[in-house]
N, C-alpha and C. Protein backbone atom coordinates (compact mmCIF):
# COMPACT_ATOMS: atom_id res chain seq x y z
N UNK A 1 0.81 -1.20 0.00
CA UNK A 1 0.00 0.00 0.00
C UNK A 1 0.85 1.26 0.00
N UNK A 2 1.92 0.82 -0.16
CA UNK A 2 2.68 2.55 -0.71
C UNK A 2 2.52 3.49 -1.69
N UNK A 3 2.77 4.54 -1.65
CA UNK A 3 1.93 5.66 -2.82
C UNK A 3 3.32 5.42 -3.95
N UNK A 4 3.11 6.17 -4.77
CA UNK A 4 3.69 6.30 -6.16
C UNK A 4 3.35 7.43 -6.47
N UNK A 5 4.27 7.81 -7.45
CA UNK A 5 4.54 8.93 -8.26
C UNK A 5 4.28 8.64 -9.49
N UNK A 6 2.69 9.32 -10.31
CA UNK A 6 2.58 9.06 -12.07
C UNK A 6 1.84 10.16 -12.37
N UNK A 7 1.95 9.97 -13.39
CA UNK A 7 1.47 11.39 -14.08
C UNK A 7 0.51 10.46 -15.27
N UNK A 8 -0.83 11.03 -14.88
CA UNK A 8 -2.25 10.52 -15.43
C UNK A 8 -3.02 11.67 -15.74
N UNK A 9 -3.17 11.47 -17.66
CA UNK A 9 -4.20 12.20 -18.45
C UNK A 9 -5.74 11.83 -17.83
N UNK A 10 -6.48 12.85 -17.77
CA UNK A 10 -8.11 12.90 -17.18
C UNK A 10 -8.54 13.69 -18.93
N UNK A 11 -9.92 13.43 -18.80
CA UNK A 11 -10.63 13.69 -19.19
C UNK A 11 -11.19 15.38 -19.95
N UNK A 12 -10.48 16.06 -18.34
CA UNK A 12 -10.06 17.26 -18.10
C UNK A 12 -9.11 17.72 -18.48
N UNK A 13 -8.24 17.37 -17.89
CA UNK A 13 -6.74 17.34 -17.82
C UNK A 13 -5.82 16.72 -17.31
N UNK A 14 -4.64 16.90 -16.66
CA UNK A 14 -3.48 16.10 -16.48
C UNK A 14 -2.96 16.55 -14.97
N UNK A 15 -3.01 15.03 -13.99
CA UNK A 15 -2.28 15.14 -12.73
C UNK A 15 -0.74 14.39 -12.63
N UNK A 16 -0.27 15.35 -11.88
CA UNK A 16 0.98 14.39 -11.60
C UNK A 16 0.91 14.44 -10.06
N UNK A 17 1.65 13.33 -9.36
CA UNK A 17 1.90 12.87 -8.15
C UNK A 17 1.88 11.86 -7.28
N UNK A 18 1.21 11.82 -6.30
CA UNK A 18 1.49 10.71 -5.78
C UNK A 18 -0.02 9.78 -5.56
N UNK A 19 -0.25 8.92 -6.21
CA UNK A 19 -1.17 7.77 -5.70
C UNK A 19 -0.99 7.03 -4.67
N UNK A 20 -2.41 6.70 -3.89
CA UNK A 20 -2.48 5.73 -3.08
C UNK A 20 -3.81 4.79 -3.20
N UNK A 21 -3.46 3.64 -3.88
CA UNK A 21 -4.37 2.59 -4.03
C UNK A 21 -5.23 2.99 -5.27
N UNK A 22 -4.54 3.57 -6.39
CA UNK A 22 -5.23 4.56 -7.21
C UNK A 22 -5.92 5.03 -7.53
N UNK A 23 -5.77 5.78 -6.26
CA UNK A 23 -6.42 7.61 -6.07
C UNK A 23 -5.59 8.47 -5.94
N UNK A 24 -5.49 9.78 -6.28
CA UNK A 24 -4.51 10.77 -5.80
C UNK A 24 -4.89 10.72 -4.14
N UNK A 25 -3.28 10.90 -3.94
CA UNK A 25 -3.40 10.88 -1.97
C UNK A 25 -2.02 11.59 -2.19
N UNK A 26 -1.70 12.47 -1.33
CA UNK A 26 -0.61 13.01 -0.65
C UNK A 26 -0.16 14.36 -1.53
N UNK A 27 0.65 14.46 -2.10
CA UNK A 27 0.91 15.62 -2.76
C UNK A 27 0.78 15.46 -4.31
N UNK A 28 0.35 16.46 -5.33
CA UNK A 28 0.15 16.31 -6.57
C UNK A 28 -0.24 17.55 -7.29
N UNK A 29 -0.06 17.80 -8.51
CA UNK A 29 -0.56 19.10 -9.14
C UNK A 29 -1.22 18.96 -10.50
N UNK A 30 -2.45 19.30 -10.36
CA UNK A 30 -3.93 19.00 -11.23
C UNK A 30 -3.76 20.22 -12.22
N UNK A 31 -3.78 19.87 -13.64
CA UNK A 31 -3.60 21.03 -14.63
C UNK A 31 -4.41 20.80 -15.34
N UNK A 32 -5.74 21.62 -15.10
CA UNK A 32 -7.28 21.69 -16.22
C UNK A 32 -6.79 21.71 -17.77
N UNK A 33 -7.85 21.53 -18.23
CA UNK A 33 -7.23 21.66 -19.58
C UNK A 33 -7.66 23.55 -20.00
N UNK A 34 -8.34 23.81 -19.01
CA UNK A 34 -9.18 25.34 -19.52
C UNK A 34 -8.13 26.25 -18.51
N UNK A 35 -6.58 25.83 -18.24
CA UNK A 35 -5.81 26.55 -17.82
C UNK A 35 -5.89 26.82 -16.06
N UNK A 36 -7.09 26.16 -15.32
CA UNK A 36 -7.18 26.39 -13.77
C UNK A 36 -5.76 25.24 -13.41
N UNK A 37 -5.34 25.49 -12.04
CA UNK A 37 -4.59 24.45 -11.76
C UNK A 37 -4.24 24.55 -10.08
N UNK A 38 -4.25 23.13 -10.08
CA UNK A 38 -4.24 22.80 -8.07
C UNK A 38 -3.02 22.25 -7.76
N UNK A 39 -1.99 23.14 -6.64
CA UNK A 39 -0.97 22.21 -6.43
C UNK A 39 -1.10 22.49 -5.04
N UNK A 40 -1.01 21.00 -4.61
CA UNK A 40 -1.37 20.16 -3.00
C UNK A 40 -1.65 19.49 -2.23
N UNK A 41 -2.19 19.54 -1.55
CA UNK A 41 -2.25 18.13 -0.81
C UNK A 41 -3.42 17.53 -1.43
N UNK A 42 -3.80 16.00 -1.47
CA UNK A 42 -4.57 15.53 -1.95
C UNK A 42 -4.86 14.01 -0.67
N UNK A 43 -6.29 14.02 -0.45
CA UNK A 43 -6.99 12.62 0.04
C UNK A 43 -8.00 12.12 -0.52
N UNK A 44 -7.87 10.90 -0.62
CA UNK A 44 -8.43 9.93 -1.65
C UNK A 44 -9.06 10.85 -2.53
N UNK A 45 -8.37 10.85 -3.47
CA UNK A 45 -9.24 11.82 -4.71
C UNK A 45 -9.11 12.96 -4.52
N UNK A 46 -9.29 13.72 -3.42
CA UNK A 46 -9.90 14.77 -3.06
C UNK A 46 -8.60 16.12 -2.55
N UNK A 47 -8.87 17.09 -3.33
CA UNK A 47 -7.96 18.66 -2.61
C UNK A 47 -8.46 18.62 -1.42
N UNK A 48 -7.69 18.28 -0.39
CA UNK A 48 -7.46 18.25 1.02
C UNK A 48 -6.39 18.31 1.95
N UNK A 49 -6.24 19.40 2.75
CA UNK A 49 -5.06 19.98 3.48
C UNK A 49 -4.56 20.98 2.92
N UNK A 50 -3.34 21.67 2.98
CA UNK A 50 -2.99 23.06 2.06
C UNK A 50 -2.62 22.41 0.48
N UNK A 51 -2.93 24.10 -0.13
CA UNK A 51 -2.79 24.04 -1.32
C UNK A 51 -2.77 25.13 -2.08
N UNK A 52 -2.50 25.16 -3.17
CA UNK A 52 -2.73 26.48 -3.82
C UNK A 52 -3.81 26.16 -5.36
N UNK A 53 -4.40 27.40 -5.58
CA UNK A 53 -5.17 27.01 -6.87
C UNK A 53 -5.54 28.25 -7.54
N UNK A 54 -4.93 28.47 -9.03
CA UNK A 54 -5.17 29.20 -10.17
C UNK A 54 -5.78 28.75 -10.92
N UNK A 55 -6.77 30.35 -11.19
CA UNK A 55 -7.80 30.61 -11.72
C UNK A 55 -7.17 30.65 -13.07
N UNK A 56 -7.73 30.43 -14.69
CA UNK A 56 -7.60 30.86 -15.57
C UNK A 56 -7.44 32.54 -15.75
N UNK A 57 -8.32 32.95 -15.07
CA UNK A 57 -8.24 34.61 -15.26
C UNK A 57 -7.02 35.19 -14.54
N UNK A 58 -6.62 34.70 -13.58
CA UNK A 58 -5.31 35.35 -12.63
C UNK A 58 -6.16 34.90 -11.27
N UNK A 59 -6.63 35.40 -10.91
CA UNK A 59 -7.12 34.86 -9.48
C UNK A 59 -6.54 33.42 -9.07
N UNK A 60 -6.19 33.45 -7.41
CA UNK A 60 -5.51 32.68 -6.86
C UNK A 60 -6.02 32.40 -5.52
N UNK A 61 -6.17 31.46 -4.74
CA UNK A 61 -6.24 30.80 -3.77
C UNK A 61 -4.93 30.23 -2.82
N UNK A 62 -4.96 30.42 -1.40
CA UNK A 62 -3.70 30.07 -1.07
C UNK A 62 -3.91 29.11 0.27
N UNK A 63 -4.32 28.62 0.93
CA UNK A 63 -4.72 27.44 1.99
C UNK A 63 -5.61 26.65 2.26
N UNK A 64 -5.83 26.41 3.34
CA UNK A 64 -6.90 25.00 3.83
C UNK A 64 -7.89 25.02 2.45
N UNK A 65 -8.49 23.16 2.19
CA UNK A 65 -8.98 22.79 1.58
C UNK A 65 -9.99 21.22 2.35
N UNK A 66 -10.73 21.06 1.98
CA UNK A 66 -11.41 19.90 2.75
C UNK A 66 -12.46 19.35 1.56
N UNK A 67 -12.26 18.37 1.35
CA UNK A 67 -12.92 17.56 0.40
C UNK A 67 -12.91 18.30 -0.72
N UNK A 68 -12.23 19.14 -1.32
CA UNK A 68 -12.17 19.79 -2.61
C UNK A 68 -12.56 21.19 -2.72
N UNK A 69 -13.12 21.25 -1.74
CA UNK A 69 -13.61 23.06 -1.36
C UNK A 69 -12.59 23.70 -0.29
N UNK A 70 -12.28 25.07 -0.47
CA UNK A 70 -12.03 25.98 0.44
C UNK A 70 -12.46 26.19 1.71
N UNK A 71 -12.08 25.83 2.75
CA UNK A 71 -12.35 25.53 3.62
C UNK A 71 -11.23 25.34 4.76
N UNK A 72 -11.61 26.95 6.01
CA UNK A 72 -10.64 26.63 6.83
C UNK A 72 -9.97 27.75 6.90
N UNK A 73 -9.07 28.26 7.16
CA UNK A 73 -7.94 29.25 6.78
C UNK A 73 -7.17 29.58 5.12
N UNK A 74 -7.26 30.57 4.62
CA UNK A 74 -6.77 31.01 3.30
C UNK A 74 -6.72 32.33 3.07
N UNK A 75 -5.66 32.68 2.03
CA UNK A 75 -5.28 34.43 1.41
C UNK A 75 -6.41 34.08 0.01
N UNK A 76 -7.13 35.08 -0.73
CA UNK A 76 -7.87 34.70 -2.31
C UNK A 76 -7.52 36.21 -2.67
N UNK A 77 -6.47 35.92 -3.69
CA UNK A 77 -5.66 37.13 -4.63
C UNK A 77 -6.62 37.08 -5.10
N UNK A 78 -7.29 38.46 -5.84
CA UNK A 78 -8.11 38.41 -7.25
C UNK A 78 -6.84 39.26 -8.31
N UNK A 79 -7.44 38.93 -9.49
CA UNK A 79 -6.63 39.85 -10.39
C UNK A 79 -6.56 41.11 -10.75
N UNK A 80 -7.41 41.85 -9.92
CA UNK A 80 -8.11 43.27 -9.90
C UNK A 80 -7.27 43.71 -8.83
N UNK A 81 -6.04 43.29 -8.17
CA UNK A 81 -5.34 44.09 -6.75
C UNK A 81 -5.86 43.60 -5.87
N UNK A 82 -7.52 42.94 -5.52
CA UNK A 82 -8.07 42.83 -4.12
C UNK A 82 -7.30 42.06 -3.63
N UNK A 83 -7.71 41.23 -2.23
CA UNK A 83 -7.07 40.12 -1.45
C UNK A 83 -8.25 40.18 -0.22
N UNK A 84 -8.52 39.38 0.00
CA UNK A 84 -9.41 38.48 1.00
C UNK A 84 -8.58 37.68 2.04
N UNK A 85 -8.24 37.72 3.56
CA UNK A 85 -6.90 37.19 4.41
C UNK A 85 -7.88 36.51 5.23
N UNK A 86 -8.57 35.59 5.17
CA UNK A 86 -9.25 34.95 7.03
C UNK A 86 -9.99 33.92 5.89
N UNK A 87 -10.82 33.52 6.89
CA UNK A 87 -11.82 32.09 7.22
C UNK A 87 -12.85 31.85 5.91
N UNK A 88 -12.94 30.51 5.60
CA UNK A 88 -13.16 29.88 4.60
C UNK A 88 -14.45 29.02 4.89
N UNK A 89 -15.24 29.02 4.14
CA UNK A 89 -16.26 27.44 4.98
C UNK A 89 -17.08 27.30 2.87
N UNK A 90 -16.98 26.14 2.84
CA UNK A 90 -17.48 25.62 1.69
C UNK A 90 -17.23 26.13 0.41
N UNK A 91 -16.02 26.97 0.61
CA UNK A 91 -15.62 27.99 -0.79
C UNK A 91 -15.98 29.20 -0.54
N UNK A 92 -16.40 29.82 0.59
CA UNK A 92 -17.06 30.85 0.24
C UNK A 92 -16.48 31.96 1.48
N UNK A 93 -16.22 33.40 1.67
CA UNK A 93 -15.57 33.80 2.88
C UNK A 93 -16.89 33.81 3.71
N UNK A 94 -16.28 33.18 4.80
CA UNK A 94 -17.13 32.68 6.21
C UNK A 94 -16.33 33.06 6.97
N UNK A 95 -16.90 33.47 8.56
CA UNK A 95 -16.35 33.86 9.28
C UNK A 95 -15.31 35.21 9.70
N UNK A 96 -14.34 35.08 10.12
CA UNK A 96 -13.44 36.67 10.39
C UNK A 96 -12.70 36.57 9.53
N UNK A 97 -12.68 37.77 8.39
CA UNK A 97 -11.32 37.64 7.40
C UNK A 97 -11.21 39.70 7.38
N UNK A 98 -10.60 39.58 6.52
CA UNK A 98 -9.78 41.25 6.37
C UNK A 98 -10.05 41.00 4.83
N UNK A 99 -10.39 42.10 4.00
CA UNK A 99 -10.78 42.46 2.45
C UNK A 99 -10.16 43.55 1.98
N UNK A 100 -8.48 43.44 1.63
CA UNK A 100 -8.55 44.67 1.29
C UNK A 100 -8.39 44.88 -0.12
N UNK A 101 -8.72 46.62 0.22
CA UNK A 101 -8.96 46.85 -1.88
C UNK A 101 -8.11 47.43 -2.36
N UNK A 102 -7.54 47.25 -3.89
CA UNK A 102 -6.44 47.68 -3.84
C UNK A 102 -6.63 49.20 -3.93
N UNK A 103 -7.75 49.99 -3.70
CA UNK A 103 -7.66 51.68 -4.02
C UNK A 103 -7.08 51.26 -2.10
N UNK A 104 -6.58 50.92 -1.05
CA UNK A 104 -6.21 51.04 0.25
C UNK A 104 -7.58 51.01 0.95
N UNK A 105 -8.51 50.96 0.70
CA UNK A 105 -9.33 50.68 2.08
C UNK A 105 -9.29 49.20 2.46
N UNK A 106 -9.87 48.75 3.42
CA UNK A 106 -10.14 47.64 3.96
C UNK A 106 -11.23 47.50 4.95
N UNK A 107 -11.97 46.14 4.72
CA UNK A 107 -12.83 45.71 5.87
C UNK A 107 -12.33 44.88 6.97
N UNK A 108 -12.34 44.67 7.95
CA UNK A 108 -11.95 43.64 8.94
C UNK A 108 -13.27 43.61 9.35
N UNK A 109 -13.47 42.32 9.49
CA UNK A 109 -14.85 41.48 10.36
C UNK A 109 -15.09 40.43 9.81
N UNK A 110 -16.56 40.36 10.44
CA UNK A 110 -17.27 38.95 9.80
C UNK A 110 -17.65 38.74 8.54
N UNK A 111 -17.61 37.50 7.69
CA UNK A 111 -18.26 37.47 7.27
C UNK A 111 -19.28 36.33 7.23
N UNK A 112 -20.57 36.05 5.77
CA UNK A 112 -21.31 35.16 5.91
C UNK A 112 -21.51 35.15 4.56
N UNK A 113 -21.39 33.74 3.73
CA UNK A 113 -21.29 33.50 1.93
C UNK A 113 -21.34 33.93 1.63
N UNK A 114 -19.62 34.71 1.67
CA UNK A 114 -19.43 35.61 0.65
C UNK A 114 -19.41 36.98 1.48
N UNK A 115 -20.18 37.74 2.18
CA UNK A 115 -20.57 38.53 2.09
C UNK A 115 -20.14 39.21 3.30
N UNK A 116 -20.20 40.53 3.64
CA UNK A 116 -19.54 40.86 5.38
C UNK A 116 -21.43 40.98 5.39
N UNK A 117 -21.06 40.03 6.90
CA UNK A 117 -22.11 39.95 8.07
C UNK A 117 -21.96 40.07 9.47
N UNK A 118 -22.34 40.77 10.07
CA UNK A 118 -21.89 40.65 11.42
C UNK A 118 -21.61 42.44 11.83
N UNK A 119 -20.60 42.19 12.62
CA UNK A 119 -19.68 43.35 13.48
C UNK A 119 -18.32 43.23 12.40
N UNK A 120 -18.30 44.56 11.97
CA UNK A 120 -16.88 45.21 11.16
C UNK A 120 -16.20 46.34 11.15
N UNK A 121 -15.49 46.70 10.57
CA UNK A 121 -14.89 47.70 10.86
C UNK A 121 -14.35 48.01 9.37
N UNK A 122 -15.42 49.37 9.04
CA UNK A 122 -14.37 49.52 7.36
C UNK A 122 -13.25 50.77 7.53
N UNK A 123 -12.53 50.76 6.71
CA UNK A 123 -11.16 51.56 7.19
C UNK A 123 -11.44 52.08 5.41
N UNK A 124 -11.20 53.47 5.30
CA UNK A 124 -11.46 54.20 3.65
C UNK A 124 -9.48 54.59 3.82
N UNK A 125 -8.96 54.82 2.91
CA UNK A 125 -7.64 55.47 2.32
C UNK A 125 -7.85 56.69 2.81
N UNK A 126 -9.22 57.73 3.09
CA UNK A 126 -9.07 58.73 3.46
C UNK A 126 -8.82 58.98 5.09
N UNK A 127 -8.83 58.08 5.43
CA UNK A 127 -8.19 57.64 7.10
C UNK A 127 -9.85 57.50 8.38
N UNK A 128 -10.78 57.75 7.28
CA UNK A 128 -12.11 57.56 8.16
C UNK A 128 -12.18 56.08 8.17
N UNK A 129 -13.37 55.73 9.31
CA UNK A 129 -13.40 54.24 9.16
C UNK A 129 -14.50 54.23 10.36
N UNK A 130 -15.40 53.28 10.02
CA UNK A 130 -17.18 53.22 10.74
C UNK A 130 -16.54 51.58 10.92
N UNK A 131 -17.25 51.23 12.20
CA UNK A 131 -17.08 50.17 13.13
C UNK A 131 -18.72 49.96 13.43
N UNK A 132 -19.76 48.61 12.81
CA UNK A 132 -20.94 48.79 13.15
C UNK A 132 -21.33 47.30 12.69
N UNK A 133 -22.59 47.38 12.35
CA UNK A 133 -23.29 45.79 12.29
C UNK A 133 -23.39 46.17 10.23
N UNK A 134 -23.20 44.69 9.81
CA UNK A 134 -23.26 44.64 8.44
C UNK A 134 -24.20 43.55 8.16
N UNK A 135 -25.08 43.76 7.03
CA UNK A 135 -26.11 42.18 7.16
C UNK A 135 -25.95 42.65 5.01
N UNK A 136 -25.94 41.15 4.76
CA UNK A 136 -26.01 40.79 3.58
C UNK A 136 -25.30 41.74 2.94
N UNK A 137 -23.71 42.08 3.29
CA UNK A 137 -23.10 42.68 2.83
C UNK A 137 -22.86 44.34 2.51
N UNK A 138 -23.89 44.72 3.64
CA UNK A 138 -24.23 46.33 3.43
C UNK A 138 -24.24 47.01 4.50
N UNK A 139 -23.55 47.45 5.25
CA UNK A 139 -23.71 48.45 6.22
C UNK A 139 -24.78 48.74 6.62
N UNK A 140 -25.66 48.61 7.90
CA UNK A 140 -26.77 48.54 8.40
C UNK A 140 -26.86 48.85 9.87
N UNK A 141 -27.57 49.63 10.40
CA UNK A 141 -27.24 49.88 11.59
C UNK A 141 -27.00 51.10 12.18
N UNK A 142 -26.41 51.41 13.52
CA UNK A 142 -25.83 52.25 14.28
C UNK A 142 -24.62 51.93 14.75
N UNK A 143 -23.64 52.78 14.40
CA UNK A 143 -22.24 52.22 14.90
C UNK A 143 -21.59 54.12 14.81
N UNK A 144 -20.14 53.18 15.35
CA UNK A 144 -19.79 54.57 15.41
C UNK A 144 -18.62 55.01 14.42
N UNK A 145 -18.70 56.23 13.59
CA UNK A 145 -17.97 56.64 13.05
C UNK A 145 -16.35 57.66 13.56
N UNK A 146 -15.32 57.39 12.76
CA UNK A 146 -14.37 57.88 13.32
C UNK A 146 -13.66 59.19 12.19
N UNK A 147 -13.79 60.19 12.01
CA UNK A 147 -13.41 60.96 11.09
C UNK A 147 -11.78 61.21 11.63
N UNK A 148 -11.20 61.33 10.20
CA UNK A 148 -9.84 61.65 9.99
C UNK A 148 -9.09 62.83 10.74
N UNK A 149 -9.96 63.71 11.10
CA UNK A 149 -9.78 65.10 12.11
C UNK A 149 -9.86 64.56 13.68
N UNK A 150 -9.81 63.28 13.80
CA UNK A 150 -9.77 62.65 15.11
C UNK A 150 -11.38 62.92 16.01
N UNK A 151 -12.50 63.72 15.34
CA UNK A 151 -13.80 63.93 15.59
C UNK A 151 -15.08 61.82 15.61
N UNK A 152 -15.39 61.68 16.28
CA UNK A 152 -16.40 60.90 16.07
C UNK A 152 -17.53 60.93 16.68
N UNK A 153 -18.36 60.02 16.36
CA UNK A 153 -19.58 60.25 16.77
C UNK A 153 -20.81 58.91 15.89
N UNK A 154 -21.80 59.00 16.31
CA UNK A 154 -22.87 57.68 16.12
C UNK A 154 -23.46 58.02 14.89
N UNK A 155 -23.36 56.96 13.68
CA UNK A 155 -24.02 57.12 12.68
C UNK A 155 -24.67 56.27 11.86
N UNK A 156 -25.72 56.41 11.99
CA UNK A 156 -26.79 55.35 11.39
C UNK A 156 -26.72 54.60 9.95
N UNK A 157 -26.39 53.66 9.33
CA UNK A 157 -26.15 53.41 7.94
C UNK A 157 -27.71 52.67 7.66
N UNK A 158 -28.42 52.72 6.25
CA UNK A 158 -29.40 51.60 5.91
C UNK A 158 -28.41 51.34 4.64
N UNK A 159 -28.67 50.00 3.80
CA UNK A 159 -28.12 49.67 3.11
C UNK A 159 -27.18 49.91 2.31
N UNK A 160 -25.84 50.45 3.12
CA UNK A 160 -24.41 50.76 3.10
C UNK A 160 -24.62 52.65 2.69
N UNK A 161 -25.42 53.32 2.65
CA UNK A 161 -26.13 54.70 2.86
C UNK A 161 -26.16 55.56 4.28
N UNK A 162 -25.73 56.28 4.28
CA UNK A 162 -26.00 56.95 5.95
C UNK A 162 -27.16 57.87 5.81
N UNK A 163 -27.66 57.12 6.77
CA UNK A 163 -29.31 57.24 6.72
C UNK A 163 -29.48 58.24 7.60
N UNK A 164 -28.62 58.44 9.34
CA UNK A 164 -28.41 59.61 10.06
C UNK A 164 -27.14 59.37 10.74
N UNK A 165 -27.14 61.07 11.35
CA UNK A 165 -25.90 61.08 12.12
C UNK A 165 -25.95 61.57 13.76
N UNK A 166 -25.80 61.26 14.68
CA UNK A 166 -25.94 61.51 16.20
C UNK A 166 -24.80 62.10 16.60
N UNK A 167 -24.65 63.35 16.16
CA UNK A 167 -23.61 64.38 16.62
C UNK A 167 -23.69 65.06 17.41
């Protein structure tokens, strides 16, 4: 039952690495034929444990994997400058990650598929930055704002809009 090293044409495309009981198991790198490609850990069959994975377009993926999905801890380069740094669950950003854009702002908080949910904190390039509740990806709520003149104060957002201000 020891693994091996072969390099096997799919259907798709072409893996090389290591089999076990022939399945990919242990380390290996999966090259689509439509240019995506996975190099990493592999269990029975399956992208599992770290890894990395390119997108045809430039976009990139950089950790935990669990049965073939994203999942767990990971960096997701896009090809547009962004970057996405935290928590993973079924491919999708779950949980606490950091989003930043490449014009320099950034979000830190929660999120939920995909989307910031929860308690966050957005930070703008112009040095302001609102700390409040986010639902389905939009600023919602009362939280408090921090202006660049070191001034803050409570400000109401509805769907990422400031709806009022408690000055």
């Amino acid at each position: 039952m020891s693994s091996e090293i072969k390099k096997v044409k799919y259907d798709n495309g072409t893996y090389e690495g290591t089999f076990l009981n022939d399945k990919r198991h242990g380390k290996g790198v999966y090259i689509w034929d439509n240019g995506q490609k996975y190099d990493g850990d592999y269990y029975k069959n399956k992208m599992d444990g770290y890894g990395k994975y390119y997108w045809e377009n430039g976009d990139r993926y950089e950790g935990q994997f669990d049965k073939d999905e994203r999942t767990g801890y990971g960096v997701y380069y896009t090809k547009n400058g962004d970057k996405y740094d935290g928590d993973f669950f079924k491919g999708k950003f779950h949980g606490h990650g950091i989003l930043f854009y490449k014009n320099g702002d950034r979000y830190d908080g929660e999120f939920r598929n995909d989307k910031k949910h929860g308690i966050g904190i957005m930070y703008w390039n112009n040095g302001n930055r609102w700390k409040g509740p986010y639902i389905n990806g939009n600023a919602n709520g009362i939280g408090t704002y921090y202006y660049n003149n070191g001034k803050m104060g409570e400000v109401e957002y509805k769907n990422n809009e400031i709806f009022k201000k408690y000055e």
